[in-house]
N, C-alpha and C. Protein backbone atom coordinates (compact mmCIF):
# COMPACT_ATOMS: atom_id res chain seq x y z
N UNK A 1 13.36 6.84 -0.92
CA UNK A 1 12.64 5.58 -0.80
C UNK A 1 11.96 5.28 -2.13
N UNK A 2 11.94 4.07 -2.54
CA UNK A 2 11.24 3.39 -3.33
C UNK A 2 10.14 3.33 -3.21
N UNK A 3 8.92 3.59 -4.16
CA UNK A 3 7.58 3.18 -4.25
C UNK A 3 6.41 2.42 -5.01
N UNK A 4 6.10 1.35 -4.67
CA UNK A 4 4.80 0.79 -5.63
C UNK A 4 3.80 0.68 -5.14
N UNK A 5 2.86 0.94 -5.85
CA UNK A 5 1.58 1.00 -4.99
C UNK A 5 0.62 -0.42 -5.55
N UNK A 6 -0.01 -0.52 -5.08
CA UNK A 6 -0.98 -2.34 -5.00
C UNK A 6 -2.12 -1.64 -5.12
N UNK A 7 -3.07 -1.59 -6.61
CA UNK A 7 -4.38 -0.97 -6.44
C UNK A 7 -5.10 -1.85 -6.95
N UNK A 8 -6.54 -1.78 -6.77
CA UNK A 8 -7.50 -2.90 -7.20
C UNK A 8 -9.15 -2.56 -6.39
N UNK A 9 -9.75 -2.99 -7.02
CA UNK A 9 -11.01 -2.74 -6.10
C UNK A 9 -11.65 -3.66 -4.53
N UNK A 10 -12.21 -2.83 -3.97
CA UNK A 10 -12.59 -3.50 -2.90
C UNK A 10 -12.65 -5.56 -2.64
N UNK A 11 -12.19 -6.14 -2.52
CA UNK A 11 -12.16 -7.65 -2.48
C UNK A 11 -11.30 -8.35 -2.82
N UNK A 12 -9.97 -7.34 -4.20
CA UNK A 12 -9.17 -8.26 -5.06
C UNK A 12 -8.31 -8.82 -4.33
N UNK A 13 -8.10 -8.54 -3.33
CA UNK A 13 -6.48 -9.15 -2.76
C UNK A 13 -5.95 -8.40 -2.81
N UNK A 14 -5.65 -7.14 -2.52
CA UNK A 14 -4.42 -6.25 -2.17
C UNK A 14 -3.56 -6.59 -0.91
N UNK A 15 -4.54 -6.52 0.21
CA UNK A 15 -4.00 -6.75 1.24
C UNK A 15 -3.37 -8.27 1.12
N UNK A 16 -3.83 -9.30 0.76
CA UNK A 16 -3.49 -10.47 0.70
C UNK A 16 -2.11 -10.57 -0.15
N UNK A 17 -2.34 -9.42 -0.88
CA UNK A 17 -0.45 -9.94 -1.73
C UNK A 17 0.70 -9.15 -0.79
N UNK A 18 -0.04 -8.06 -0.78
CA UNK A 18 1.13 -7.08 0.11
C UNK A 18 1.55 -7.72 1.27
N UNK A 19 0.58 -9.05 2.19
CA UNK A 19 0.98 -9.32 3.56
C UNK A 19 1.69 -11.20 2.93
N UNK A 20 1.80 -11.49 1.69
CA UNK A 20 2.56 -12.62 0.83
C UNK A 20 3.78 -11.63 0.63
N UNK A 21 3.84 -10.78 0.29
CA UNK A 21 4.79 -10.06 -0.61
C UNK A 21 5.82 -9.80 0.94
N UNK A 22 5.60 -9.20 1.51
CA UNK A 22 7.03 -8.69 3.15
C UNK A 22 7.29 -9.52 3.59
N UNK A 23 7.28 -10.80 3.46
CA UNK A 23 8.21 -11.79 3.94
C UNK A 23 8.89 -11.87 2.73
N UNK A 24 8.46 -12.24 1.90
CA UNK A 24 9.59 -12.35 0.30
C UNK A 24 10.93 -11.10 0.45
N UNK A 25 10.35 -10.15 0.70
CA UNK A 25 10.92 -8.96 0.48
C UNK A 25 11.95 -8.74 1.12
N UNK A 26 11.44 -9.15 2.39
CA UNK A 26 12.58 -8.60 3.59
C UNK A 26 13.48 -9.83 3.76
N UNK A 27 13.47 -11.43 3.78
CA UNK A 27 14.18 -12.16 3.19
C UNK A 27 15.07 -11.91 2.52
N UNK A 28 15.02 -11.08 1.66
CA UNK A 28 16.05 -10.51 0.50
C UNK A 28 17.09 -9.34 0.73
N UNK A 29 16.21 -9.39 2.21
CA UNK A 29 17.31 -8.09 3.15
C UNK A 29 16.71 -7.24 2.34
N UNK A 30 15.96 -6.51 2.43
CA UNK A 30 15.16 -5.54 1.68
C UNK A 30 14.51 -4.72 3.10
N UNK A 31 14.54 -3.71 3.55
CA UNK A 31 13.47 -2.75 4.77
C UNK A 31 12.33 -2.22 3.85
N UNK A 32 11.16 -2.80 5.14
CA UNK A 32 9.89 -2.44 3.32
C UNK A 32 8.97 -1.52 4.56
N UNK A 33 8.41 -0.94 4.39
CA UNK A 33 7.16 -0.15 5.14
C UNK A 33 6.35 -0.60 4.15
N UNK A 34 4.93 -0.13 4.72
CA UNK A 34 3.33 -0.06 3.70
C UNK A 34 2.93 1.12 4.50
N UNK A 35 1.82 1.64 3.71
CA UNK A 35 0.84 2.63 3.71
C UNK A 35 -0.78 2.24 2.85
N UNK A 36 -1.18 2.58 3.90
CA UNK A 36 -2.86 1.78 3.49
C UNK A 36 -3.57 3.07 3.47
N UNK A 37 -4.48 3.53 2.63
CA UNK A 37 -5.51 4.80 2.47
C UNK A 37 -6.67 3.80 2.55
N UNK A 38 -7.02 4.59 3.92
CA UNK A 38 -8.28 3.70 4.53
C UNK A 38 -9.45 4.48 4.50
N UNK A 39 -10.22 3.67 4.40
CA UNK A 39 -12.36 4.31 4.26
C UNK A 39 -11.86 5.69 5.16
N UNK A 40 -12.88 6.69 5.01
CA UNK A 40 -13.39 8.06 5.82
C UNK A 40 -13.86 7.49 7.36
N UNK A 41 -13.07 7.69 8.32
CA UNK A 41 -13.48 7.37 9.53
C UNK A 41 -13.42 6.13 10.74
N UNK A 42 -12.24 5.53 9.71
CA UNK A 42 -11.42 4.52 10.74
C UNK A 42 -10.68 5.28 11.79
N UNK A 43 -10.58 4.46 12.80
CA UNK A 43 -9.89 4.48 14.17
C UNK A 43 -8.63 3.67 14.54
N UNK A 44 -7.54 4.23 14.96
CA UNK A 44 -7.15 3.04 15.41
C UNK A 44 -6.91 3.39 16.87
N UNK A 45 -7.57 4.13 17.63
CA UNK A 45 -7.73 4.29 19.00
C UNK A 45 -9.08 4.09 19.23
N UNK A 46 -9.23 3.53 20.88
CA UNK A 46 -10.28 3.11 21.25
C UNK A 46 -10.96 3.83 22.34
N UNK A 47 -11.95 4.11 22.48
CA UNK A 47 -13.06 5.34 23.48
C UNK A 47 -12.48 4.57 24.89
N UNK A 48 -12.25 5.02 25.88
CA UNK A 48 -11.73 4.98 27.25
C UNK A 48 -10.08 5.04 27.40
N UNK A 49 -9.29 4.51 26.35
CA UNK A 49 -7.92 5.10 26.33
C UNK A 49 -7.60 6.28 26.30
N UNK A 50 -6.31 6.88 27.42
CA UNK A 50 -6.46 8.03 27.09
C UNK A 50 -5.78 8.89 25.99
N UNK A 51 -5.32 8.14 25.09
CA UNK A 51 -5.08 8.72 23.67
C UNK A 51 -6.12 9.68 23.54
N UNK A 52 -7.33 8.18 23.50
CA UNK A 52 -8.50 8.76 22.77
C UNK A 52 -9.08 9.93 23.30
N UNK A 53 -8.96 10.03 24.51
CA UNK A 53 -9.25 11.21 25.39
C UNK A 53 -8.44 12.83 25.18
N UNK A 54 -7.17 12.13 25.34
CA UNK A 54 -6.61 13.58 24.69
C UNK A 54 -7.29 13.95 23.15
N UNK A 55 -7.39 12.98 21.77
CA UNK A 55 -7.65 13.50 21.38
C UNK A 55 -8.85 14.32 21.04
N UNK A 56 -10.29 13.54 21.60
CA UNK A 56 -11.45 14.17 22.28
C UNK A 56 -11.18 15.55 22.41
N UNK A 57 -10.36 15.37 23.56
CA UNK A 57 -10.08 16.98 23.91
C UNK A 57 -9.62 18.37 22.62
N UNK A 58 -9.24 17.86 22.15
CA UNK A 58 -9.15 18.55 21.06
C UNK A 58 -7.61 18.82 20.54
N UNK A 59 -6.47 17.56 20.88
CA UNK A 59 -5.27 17.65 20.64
C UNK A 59 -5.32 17.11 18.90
N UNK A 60 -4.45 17.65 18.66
CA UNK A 60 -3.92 18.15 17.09
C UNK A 60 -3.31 16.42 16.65
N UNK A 61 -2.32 16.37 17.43
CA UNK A 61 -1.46 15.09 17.45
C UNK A 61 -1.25 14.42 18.80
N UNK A 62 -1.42 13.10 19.09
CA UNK A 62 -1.51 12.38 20.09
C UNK A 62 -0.03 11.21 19.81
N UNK A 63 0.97 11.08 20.12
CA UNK A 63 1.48 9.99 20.16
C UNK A 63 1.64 9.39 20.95
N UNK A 64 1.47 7.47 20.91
CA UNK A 64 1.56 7.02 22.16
C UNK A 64 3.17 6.22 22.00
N UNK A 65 4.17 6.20 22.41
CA UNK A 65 5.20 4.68 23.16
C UNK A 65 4.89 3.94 24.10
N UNK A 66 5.98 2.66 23.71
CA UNK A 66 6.22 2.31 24.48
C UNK A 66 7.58 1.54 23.87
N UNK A 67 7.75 0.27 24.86
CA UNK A 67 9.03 -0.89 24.47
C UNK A 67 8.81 -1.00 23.43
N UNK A 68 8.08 -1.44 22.86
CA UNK A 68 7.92 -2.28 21.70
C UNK A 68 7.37 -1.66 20.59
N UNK A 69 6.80 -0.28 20.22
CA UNK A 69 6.22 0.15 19.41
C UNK A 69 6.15 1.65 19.27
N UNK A 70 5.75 2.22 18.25
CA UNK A 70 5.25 4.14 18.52
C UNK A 70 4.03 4.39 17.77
N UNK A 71 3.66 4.77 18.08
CA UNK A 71 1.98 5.43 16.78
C UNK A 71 1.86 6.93 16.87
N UNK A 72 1.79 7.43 15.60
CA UNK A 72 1.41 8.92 15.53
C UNK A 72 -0.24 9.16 14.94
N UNK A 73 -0.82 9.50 15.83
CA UNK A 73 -2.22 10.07 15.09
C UNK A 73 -2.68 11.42 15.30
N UNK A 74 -3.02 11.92 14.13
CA UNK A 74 -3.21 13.17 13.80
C UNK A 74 -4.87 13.59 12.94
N UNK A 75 -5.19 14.44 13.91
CA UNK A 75 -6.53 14.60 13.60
C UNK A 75 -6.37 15.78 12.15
N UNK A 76 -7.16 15.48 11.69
CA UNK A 76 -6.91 16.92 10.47
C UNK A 76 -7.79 18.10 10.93
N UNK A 77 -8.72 17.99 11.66
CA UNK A 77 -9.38 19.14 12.29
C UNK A 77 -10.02 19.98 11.64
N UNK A 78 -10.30 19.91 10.47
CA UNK A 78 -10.51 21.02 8.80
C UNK A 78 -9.97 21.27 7.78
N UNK A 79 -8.46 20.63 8.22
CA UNK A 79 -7.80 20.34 6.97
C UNK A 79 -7.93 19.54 6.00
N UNK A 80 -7.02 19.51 5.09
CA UNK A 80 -7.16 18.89 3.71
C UNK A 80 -6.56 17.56 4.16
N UNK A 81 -7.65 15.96 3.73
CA UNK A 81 -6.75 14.88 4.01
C UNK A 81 -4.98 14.63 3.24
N UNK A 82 -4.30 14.47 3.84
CA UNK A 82 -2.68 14.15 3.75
C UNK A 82 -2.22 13.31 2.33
N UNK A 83 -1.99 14.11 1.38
CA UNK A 83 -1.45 13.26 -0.17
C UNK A 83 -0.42 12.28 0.60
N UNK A 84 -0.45 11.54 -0.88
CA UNK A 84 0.41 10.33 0.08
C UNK A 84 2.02 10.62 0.33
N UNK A 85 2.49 11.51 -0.61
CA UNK A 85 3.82 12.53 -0.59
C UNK A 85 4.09 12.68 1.04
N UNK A 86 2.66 13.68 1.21
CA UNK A 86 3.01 13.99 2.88
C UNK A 86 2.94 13.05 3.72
N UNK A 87 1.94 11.84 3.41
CA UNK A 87 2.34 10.80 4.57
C UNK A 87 3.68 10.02 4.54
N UNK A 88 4.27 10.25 3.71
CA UNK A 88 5.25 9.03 3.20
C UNK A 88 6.46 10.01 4.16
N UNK A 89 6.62 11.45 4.28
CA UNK A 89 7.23 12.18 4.96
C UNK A 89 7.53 11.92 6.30
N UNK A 90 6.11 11.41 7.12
CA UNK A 90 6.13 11.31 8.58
C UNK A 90 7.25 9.89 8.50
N UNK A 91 7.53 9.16 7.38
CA UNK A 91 8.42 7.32 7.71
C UNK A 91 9.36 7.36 7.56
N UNK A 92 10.11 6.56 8.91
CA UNK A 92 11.45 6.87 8.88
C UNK A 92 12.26 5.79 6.71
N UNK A 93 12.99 6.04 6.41
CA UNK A 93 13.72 5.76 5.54
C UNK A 93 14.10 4.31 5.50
N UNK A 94 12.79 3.58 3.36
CA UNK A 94 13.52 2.26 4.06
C UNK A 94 14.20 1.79 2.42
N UNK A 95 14.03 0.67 2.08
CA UNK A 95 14.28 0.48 0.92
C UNK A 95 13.23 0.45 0.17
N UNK A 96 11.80 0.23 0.50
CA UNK A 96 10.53 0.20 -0.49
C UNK A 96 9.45 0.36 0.43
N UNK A 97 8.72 0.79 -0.34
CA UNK A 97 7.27 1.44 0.77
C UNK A 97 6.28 0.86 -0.16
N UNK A 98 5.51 -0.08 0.19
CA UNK A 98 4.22 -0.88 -1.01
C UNK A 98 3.50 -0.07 -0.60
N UNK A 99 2.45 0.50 -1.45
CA UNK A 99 1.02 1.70 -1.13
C UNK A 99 -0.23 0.93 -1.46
N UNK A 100 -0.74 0.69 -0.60
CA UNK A 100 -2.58 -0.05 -0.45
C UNK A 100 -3.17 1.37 -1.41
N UNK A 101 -3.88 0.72 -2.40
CA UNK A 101 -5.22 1.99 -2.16
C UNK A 101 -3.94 3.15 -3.16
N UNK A 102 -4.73 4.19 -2.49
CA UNK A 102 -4.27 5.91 -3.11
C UNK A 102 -4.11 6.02 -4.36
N UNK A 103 -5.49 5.40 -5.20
CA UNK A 103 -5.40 5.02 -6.50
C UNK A 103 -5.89 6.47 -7.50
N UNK A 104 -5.69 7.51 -6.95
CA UNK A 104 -5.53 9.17 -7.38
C UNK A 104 -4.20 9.31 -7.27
N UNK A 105 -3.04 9.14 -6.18
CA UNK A 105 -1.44 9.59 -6.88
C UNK A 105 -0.86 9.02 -7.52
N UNK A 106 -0.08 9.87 -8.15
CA UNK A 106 0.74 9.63 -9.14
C UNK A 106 2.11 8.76 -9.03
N UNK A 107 1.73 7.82 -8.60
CA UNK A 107 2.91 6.41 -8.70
C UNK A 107 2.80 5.52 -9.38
N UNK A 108 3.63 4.33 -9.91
CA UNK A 108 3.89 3.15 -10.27
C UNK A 108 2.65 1.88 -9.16
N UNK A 109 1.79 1.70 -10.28
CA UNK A 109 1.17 0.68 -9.61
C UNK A 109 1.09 -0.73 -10.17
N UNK A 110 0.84 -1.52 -9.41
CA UNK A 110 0.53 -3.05 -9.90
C UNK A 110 -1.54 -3.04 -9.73
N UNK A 111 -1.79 -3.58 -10.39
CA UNK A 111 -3.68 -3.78 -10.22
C UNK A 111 -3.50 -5.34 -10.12
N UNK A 112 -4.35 -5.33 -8.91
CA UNK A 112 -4.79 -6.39 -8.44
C UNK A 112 -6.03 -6.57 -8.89
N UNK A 113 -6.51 -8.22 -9.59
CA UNK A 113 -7.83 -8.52 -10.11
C UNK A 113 -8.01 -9.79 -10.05
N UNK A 114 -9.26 -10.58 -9.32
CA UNK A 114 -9.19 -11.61 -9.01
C UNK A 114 -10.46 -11.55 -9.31
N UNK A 115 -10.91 -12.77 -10.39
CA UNK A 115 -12.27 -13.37 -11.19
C UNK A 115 -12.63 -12.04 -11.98
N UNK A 116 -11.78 -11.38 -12.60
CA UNK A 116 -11.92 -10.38 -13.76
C UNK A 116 -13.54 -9.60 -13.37
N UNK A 117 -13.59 -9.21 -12.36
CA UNK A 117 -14.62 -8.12 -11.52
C UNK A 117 -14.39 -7.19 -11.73
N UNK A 118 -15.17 -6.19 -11.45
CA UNK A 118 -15.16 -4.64 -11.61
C UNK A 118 -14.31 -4.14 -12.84
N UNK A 119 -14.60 -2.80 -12.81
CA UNK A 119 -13.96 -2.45 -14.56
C UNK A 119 -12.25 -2.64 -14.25
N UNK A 120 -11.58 -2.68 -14.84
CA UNK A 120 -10.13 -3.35 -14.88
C UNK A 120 -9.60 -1.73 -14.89
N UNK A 121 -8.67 -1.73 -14.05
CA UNK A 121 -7.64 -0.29 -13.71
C UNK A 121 -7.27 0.30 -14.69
N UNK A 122 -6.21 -0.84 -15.34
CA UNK A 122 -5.23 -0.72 -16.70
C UNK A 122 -5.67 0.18 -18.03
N UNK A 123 -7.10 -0.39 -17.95
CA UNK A 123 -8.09 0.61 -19.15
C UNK A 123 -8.14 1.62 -19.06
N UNK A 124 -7.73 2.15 -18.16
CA UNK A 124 -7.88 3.89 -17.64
C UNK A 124 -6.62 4.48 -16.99
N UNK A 125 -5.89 3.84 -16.64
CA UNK A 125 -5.40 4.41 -15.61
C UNK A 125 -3.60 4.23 -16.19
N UNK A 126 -3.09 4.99 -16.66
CA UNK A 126 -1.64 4.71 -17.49
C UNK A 126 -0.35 4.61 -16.22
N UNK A 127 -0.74 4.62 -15.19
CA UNK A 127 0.01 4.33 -14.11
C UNK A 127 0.28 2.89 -13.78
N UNK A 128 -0.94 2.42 -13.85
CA UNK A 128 -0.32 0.46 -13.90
C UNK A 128 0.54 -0.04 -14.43
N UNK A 129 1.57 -0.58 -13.82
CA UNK A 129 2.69 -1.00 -15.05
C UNK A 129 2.58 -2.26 -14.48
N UNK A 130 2.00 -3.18 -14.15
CA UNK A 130 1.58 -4.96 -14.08
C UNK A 130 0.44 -5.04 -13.86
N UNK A 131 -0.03 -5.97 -13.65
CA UNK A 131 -1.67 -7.02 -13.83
C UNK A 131 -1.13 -7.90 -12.90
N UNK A 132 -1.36 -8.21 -11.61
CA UNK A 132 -1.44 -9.43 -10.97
C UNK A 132 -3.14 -10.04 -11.00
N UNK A 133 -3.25 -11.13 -11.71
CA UNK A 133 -4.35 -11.58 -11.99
C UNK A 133 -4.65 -13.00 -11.46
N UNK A 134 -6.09 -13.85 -10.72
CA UNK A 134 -5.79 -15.12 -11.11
C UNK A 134 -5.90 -15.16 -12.65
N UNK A 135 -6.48 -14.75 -13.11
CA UNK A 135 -7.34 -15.69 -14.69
C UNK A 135 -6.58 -14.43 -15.70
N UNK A 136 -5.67 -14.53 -16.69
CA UNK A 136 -4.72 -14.07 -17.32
C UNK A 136 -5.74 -13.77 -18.59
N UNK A 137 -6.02 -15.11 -19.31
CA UNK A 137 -7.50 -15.50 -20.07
C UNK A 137 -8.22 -14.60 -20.39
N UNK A 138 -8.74 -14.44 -19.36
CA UNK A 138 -10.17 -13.79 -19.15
C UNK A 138 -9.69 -11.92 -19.07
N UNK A 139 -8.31 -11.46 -19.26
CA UNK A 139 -8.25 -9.86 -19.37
C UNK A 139 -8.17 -9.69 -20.84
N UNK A 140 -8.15 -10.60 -21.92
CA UNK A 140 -7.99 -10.22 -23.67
C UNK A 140 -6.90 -9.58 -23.79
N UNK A 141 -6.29 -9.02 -24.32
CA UNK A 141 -4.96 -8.10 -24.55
C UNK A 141 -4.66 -7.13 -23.81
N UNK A 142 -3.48 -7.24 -22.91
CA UNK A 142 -3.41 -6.45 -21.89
C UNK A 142 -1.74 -6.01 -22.18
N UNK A 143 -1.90 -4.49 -22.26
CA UNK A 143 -0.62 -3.99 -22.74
C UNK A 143 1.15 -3.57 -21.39
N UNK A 144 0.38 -4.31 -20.41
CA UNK A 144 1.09 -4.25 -19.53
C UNK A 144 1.56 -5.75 -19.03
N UNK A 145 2.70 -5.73 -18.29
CA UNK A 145 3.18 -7.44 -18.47
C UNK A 145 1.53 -8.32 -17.27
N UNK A 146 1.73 -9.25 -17.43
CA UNK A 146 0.62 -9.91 -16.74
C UNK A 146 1.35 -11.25 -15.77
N UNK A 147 0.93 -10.77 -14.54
CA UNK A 147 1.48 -11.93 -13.64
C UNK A 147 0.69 -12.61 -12.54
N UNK A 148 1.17 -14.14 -12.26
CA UNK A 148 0.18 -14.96 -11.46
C UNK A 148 -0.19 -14.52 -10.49
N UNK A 149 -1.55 -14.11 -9.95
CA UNK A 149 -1.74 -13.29 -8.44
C UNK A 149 -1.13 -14.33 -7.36
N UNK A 150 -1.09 -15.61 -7.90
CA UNK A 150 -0.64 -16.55 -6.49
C UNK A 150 0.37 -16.96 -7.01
N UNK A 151 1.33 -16.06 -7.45
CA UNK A 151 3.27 -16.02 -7.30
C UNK A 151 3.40 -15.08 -6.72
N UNK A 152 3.98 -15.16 -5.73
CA UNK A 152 4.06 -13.66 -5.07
C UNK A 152 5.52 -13.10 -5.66
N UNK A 153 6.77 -14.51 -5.71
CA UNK A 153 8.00 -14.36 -5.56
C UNK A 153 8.10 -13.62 -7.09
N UNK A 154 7.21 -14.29 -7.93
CA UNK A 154 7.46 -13.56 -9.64
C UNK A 154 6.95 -12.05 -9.14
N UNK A 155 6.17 -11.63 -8.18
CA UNK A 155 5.58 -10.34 -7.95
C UNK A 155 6.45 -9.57 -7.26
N UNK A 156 7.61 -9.96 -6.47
CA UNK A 156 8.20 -9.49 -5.92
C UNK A 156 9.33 -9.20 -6.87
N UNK A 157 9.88 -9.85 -7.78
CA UNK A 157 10.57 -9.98 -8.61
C UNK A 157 10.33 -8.74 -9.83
N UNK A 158 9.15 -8.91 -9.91
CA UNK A 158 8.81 -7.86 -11.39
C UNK A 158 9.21 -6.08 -10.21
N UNK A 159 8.81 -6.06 -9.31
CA UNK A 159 8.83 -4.98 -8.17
C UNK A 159 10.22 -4.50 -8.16
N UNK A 160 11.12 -5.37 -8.07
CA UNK A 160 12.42 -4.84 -7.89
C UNK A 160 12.92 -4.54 -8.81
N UNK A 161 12.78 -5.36 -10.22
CA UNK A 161 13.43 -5.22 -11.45
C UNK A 161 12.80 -3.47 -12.01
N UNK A 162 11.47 -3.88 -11.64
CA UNK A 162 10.60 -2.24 -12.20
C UNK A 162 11.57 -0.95 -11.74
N UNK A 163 11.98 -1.15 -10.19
CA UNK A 163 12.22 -0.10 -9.46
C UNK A 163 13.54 -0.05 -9.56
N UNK A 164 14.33 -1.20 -9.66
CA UNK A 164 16.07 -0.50 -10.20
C UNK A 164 16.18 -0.91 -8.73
N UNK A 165 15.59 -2.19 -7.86
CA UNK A 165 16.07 -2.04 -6.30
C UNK A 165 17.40 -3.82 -6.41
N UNK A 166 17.81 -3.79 -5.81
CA UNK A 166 19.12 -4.96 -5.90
C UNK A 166 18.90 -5.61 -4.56
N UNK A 167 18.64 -6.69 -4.07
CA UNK A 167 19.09 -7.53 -2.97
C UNK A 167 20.00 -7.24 -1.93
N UNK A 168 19.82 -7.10 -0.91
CA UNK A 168 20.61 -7.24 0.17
C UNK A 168 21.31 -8.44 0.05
N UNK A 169 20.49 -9.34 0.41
CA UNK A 169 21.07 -10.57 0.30
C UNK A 169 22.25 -11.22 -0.60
């Protein structure tokens, strides 16, 4: 599987390009997954389900089915939280996996920056290989290519060309 990851600080629009970006993508006959590294202590089960109950109880892994869907949740219990290597393990096989966040592994990222806030990724971080920016202007010389945060299709475009991925379509 293919990987880019979408990093940026709390507010820039990550989520907002990545959920512009999977319709572009898959249009193109492209199978895309995401992976989001979320705050310490999100849920996505709720107290009276009995997911949540089994896992209360002290189950390791809880999965629920049904028709239409599957979820795996896994408590770490004392373990070490899951590099994104190992989460990317539990997904079935697609053509590209966009990564929210997990701005410690070692992948190909795009930085998301909207009104040139917080210290800029690129300055530090030799893993960025684009700038999705509104204000282009306002980054001064930026040694990585620089693209419109509200083109998604040029964003989707620089993504495939980066990664060596070809169209279905």
């Amino acid at each position: 599987m293919k990987l880019i990851g979408i990093a940026g600080w709390s507010g820039s629009g990550k989520t907002t390009l990545i959920v512009r970006l999977l319709p572009i993508l898959t249009a193109r006959g492209l199978t895309v997954s995401t992976v989001k590294h979320a705050h310490h202590g999100f849920d996505v089960d709720k107290p009276g389900k009995d997911s949540y109950e089994h896992r209360l109880a002290g189950a390791t892994e809880v999965m629920v089915g049904s028709s239409v869907r599957w979820a795996l949740m896994h408590e770490y219990r004392g373990e070490e939280e899951a590099s994104l290597d190992r989460l990317l393990r539990h997904m079935s096989p697609v053509d590209l996996v966009l990564a929210e966040g997990f701005k410690s592994e070692p992948h190909d990222r795009i930085e998301v920056r909207r009104g040139g806030e917080g210290e800029a990724l690129w300055r530090r971080d030799r893993r960025v290989v684009a700038l999705a920016t509104d204000d282009p202007a306002r980054e001064g010389d930026v040694p990585v290519p620089v693209l419109p945060l509200e083109d998604a299709e040029a964003i989707a475009d620089f993504i495939l060309g980066h990664l060596g991925i070809v169209p279905h379509r």
